[in-house]
N, C-alpha and C. Protein backbone atom coordinates (compact mmCIF):
# COMPACT_ATOMS: atom_id res chain seq x y z
N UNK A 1 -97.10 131.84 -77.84
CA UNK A 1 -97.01 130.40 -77.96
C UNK A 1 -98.12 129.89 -78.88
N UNK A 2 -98.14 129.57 -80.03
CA UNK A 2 -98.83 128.55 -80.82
C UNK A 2 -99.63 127.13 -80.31
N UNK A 3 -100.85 127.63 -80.74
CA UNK A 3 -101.44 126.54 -79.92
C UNK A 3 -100.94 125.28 -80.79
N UNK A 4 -101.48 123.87 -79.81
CA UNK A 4 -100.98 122.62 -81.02
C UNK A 4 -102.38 122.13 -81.85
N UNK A 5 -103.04 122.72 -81.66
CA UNK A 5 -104.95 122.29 -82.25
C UNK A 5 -104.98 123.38 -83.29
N UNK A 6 -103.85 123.68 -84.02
CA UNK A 6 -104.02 124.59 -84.89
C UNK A 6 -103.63 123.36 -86.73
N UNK A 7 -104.44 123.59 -87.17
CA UNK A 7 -105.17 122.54 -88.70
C UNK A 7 -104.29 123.40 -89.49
N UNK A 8 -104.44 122.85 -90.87
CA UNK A 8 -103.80 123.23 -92.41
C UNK A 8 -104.57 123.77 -92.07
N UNK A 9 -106.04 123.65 -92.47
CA UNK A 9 -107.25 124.64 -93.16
C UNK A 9 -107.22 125.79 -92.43
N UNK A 10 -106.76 125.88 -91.09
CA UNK A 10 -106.47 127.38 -90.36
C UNK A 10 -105.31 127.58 -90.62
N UNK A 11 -104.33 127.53 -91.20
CA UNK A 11 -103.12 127.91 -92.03
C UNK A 11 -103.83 128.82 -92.96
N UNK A 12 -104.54 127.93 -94.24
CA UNK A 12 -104.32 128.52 -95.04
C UNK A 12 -105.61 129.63 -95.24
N UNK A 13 -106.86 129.44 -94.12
CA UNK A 13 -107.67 130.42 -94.46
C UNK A 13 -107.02 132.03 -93.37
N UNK A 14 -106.30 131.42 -92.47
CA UNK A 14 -105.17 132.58 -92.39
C UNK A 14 -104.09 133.52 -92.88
N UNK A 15 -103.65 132.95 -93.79
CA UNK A 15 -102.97 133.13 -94.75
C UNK A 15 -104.07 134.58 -95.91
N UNK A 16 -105.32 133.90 -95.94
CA UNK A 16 -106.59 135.13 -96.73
C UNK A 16 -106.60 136.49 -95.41
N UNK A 17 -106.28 135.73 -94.37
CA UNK A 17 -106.63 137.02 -93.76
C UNK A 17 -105.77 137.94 -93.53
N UNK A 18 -104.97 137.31 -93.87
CA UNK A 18 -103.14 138.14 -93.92
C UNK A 18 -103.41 138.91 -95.18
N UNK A 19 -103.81 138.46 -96.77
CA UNK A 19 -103.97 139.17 -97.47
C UNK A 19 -104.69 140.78 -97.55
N UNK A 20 -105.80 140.06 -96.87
CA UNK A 20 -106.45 141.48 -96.58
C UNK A 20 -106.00 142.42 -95.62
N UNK A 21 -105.20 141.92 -94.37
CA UNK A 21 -104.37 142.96 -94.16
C UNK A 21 -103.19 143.28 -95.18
N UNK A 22 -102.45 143.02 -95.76
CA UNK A 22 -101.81 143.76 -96.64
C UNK A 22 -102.94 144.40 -97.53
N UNK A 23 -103.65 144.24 -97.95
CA UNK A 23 -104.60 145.30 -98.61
C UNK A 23 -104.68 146.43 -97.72
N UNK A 24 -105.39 146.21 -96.54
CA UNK A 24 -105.62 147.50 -95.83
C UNK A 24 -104.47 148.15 -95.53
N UNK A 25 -103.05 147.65 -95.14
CA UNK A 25 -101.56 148.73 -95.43
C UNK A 25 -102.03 149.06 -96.12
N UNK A 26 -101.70 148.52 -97.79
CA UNK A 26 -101.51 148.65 -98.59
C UNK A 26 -102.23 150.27 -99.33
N UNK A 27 -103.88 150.16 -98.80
CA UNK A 27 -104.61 151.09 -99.09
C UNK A 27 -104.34 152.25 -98.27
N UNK A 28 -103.17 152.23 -96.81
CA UNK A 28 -103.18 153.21 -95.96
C UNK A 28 -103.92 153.17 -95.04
N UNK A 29 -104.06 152.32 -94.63
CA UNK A 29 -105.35 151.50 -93.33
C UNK A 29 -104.30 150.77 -92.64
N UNK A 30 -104.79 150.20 -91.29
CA UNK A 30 -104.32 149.31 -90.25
C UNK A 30 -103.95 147.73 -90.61
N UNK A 31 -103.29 147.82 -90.35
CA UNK A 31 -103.01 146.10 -91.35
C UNK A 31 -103.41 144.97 -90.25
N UNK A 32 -105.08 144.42 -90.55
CA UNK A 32 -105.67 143.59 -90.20
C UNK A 32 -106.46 143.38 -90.67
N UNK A 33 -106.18 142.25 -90.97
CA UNK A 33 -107.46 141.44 -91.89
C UNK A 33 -108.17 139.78 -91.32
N UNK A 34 -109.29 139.76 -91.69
CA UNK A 34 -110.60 138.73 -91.32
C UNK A 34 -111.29 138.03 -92.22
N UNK A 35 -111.42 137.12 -92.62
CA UNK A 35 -112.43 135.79 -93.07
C UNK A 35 -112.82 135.14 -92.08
N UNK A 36 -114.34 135.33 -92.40
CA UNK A 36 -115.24 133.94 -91.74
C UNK A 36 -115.55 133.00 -92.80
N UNK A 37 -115.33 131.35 -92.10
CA UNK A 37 -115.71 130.27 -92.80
C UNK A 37 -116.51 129.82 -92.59
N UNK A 38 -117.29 129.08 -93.43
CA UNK A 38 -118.57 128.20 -93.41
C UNK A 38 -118.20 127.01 -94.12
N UNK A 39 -118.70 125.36 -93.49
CA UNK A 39 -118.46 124.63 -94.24
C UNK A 39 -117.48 124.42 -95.08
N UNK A 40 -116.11 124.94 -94.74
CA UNK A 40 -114.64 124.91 -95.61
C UNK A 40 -114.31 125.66 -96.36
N UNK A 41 -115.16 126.84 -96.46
CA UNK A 41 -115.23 127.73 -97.69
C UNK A 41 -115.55 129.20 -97.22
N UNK A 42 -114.31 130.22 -97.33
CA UNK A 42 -114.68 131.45 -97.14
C UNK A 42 -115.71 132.09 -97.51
N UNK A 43 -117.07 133.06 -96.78
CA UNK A 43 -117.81 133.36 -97.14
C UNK A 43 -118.11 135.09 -96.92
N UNK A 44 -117.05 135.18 -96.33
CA UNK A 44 -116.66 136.58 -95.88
C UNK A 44 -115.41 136.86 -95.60
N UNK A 45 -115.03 138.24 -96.03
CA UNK A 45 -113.59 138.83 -96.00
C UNK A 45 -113.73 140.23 -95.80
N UNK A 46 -112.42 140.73 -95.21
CA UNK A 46 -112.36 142.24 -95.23
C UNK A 46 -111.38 142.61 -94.44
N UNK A 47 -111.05 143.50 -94.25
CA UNK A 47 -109.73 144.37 -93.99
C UNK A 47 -109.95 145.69 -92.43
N UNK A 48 -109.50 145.86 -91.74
CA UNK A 48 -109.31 147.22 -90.94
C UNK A 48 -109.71 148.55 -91.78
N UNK A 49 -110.91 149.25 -92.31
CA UNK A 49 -111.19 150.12 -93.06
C UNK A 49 -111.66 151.53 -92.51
N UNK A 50 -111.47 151.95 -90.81
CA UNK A 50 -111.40 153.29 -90.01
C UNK A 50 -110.78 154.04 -90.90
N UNK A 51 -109.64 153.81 -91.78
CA UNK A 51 -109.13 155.13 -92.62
C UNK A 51 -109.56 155.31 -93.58
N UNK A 52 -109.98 154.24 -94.26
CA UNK A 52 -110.25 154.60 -95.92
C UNK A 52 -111.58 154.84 -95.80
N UNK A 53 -112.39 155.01 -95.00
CA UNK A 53 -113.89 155.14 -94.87
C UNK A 53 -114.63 155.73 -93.66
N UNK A 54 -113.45 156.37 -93.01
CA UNK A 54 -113.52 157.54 -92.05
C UNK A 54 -114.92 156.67 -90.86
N UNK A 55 -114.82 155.00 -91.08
CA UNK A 55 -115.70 154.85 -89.80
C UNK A 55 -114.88 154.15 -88.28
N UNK A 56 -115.88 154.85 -87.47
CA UNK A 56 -115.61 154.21 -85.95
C UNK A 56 -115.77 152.90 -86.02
N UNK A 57 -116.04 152.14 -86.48
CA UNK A 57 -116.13 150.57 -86.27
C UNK A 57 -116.06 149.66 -87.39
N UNK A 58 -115.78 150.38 -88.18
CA UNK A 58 -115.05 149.39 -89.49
C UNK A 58 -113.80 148.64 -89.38
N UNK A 59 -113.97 147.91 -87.74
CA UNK A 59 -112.39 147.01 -87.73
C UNK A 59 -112.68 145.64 -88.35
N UNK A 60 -111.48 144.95 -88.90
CA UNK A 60 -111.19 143.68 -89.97
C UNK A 60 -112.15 142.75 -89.54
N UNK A 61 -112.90 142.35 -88.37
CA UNK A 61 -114.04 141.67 -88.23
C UNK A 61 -115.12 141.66 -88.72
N UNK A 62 -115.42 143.15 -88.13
CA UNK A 62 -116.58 144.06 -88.88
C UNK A 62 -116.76 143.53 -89.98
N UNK A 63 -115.78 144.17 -90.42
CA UNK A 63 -115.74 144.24 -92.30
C UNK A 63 -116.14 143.31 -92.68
N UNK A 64 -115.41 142.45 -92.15
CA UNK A 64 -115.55 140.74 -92.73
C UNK A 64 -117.16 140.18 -92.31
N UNK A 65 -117.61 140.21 -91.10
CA UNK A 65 -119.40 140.13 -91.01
C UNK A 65 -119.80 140.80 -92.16
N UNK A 66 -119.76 142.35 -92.22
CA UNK A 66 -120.53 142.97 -93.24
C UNK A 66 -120.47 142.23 -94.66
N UNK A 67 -119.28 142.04 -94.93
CA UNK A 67 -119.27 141.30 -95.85
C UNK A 67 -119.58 139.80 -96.84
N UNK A 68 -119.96 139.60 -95.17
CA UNK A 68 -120.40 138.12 -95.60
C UNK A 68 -122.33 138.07 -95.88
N UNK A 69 -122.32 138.83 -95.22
CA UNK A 69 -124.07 139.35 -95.32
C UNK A 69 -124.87 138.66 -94.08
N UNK A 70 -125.69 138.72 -93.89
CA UNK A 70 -126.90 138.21 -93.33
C UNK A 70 -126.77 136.35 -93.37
N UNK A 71 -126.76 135.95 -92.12
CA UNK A 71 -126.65 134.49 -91.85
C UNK A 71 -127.39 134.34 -90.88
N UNK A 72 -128.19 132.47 -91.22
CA UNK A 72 -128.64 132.59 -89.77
C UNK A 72 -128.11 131.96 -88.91
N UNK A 73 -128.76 131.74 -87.77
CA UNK A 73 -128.28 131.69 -86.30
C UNK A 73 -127.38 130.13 -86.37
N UNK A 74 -128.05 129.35 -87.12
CA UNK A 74 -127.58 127.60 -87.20
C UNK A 74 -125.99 128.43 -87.74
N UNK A 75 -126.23 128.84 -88.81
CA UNK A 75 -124.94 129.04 -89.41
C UNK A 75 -123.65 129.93 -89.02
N UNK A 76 -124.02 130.83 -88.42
CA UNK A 76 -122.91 131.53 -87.76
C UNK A 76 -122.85 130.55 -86.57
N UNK A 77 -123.01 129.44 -86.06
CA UNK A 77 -122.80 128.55 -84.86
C UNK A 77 -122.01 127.42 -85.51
N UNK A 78 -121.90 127.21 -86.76
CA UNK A 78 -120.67 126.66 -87.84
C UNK A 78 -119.65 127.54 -88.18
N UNK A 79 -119.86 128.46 -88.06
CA UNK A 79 -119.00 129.16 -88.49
C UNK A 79 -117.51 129.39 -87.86
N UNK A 80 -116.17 129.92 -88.32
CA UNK A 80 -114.83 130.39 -87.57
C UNK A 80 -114.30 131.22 -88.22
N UNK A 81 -114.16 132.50 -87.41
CA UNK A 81 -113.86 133.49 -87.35
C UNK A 81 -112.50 133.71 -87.39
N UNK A 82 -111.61 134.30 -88.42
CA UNK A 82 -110.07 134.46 -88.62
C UNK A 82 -109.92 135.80 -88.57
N UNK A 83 -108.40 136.15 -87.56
CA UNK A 83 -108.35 137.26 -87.71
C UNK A 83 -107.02 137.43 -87.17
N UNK A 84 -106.43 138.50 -87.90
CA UNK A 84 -104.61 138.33 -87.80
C UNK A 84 -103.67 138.78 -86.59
N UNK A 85 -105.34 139.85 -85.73
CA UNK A 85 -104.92 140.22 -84.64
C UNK A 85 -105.79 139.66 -83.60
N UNK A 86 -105.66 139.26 -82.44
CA UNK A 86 -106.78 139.24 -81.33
C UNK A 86 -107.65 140.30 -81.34
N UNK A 87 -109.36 139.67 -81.52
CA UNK A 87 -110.15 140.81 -81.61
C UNK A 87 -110.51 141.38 -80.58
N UNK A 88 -111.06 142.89 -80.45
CA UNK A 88 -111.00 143.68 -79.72
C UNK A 88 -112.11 143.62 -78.77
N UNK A 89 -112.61 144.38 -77.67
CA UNK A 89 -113.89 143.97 -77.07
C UNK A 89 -114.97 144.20 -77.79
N UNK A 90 -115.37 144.92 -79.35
CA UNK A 90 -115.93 145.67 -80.00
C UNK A 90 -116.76 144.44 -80.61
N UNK A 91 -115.57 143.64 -81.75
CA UNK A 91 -115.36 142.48 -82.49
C UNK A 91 -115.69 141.15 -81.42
N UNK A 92 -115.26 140.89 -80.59
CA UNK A 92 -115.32 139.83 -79.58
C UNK A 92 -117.11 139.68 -78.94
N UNK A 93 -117.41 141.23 -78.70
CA UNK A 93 -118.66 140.93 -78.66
C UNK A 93 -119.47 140.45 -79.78
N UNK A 94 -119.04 140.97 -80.84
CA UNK A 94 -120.44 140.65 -82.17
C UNK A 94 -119.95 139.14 -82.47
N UNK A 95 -118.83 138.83 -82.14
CA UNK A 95 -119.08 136.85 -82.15
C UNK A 95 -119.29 136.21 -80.80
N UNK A 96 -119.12 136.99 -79.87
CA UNK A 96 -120.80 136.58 -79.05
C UNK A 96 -122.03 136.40 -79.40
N UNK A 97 -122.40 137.64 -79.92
CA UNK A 97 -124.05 137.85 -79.92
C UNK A 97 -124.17 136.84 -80.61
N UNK A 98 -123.20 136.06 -81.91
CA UNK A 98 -123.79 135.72 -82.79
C UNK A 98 -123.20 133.88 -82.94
N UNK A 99 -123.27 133.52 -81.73
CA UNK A 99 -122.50 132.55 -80.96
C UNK A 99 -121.51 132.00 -81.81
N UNK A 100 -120.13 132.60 -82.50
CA UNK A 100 -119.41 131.67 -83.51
C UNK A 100 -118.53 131.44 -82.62
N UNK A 101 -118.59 129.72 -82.67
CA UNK A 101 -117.96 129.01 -81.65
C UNK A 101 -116.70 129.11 -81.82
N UNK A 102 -115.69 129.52 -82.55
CA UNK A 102 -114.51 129.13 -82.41
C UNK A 102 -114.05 130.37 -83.54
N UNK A 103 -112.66 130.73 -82.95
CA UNK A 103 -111.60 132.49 -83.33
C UNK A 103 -110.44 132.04 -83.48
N UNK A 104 -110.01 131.97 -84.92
CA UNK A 104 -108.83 131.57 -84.77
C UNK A 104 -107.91 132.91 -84.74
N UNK A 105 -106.86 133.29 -83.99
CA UNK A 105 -106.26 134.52 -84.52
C UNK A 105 -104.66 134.36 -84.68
N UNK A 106 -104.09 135.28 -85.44
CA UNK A 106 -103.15 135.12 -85.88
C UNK A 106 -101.70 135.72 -84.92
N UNK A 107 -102.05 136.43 -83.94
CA UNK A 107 -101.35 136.89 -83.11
C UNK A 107 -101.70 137.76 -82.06
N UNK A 108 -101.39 137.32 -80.79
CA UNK A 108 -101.80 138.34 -79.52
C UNK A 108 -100.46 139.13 -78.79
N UNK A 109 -99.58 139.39 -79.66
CA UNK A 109 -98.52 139.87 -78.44
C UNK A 109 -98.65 141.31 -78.50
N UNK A 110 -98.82 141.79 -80.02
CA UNK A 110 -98.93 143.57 -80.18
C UNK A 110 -100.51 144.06 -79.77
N UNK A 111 -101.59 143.17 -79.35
CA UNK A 111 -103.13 143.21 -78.83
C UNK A 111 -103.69 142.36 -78.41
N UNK A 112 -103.71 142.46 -76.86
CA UNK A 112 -104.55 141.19 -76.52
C UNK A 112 -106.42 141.94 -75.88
N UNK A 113 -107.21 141.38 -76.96
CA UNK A 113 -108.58 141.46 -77.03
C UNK A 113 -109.44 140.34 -75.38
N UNK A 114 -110.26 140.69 -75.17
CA UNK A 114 -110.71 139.98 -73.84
C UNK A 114 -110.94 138.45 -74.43
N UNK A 115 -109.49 137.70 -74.32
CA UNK A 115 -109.37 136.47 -74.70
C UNK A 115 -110.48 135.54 -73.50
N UNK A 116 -109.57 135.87 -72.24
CA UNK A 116 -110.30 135.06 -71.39
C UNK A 116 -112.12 134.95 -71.23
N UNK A 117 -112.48 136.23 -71.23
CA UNK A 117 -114.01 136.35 -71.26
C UNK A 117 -114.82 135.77 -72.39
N UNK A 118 -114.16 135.81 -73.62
CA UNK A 118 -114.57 134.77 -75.01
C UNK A 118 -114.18 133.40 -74.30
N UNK A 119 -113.00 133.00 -73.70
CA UNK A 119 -113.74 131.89 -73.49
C UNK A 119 -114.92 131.19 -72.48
N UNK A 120 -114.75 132.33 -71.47
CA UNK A 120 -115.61 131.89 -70.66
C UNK A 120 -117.09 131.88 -71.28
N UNK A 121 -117.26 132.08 -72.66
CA UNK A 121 -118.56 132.61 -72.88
C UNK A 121 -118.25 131.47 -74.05
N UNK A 122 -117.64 130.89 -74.10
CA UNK A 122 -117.62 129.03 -74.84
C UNK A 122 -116.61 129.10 -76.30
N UNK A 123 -116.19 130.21 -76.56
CA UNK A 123 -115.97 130.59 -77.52
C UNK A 123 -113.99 129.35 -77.40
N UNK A 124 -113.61 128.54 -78.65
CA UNK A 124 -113.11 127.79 -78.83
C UNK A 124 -112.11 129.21 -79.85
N UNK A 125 -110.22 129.50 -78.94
CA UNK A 125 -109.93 130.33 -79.25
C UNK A 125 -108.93 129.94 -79.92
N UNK A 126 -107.95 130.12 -80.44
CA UNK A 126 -106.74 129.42 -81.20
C UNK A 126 -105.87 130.39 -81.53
N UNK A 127 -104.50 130.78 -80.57
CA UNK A 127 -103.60 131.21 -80.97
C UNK A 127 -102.47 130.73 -82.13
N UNK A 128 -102.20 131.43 -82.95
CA UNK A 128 -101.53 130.85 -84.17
C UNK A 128 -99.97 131.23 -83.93
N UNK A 129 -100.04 132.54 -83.25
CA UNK A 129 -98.62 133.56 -83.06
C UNK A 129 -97.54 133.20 -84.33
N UNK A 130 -98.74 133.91 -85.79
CA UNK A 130 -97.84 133.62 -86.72
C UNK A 130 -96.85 134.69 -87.12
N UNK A 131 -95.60 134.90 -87.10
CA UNK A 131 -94.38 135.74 -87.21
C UNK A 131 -95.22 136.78 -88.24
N UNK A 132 -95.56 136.98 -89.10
CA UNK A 132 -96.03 138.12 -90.08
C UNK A 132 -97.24 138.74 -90.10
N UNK A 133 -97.75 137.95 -88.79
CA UNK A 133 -98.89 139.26 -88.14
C UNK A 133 -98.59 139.90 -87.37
N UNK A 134 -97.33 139.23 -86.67
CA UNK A 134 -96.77 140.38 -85.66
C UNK A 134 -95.90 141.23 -86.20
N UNK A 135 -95.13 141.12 -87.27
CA UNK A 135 -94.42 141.72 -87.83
C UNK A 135 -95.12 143.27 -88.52
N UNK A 136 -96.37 142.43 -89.11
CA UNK A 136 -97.33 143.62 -89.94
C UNK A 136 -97.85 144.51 -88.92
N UNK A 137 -98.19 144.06 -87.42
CA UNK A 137 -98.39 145.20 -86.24
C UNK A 137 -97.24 145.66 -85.61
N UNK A 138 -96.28 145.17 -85.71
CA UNK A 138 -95.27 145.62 -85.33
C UNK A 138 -94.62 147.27 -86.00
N UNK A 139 -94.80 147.11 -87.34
CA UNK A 139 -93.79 147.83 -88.27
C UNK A 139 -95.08 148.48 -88.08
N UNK A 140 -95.95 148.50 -88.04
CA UNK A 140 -97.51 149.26 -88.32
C UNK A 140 -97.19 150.64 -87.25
N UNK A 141 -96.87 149.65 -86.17
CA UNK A 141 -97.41 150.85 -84.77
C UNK A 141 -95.82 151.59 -84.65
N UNK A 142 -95.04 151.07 -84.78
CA UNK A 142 -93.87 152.21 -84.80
C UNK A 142 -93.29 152.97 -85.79
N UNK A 143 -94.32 152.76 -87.18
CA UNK A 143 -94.44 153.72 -88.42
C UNK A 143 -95.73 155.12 -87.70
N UNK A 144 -96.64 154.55 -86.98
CA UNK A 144 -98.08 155.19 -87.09
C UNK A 144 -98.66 155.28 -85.81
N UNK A 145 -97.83 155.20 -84.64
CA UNK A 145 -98.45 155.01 -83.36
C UNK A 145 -99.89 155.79 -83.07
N UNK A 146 -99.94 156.95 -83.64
CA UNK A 146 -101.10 157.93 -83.51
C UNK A 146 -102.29 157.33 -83.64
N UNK A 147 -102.04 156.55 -85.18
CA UNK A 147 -103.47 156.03 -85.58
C UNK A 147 -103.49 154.70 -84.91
N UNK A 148 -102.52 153.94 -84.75
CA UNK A 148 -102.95 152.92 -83.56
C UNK A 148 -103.69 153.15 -82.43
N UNK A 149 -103.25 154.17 -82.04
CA UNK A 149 -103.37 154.54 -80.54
C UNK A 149 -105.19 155.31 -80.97
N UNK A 150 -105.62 155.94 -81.81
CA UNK A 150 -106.62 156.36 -81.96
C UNK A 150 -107.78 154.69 -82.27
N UNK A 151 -106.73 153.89 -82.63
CA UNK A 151 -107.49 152.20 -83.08
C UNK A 151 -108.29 151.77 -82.30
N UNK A 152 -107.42 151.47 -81.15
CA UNK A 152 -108.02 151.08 -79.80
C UNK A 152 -108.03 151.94 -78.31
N UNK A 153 -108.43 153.35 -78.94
CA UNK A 153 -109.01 153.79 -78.23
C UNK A 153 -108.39 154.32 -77.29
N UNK A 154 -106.95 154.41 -77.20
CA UNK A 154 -106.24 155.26 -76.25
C UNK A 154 -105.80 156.58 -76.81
């Protein structure tokens, strides 16, 4: 179900994070992808990269922190976190630690990440349940179940 507190501007910086999951298919990776915003303006991006870079914790969040670099504390507390799948307990914690108030994600039916405990921990969550993130996990996990299943850990 689509929340109704869902904005253009989380349309369309969803829409970037969709891109980068088709990159990561695209490259032979997990198709999920992440931008964090600041002040209206993407400042980080990145993709699901466990395959193309053989790491344990290079999921589309990750990436997307790493990529944005070093912020401080005021600013990751502006910040919103996009991501095409519900993030995982891995991802969910590091926007704890780093209090970003609000996750928009693009779909929870093929992964649901400890939604409830982000919010209990203030975190402002926003289901989008947009048809082509589920579609992109969909076709993902019954092309590749192995490496899903190696994703999150089962």
């Amino acid at each position: 179900m689509t929340d109704t507190n869902v904005t253009d501007d989380d349309r369309r910086f969803l829409d970037a994070a969709i891109d980068e999951a088709i990159a990561g298919r695209d490259a032979g990776g997990i198709p999920i992808g992440s931008v964090l915003v600041l002040d209206g303006q993407i400042i980080g991006a990145g993709h699901n990269q466990r395959v193309q870079k053989g790491s344990p914790i290079l999921h589309a969040e990750m990436d997307c922190l790493e990529n944005a670099g070093r912020l401080t504390a005021a600013e990751y507390r502006r910040a919103t976190l996009y991501s095409t799948l519900s993030p995982c307990s891995m991802c969910s914690g590091t926007a704890r630690l780093y209090e970003i108030p609000r996750v928009v994600v693009g779909e929870n039916r093929t992964f649901r990440g400890p939604e409830d405990e982000n919010r209990a921990h203030g975190i402002e969550l926003v289901i989008v349940d947009d048809p082509r993130c589920v579609e992109l996990m969909e076709t993902f996990i019954a092309e590749r179940p192995e490496l899903w299943n190696e994703d999150i850990g089962e």
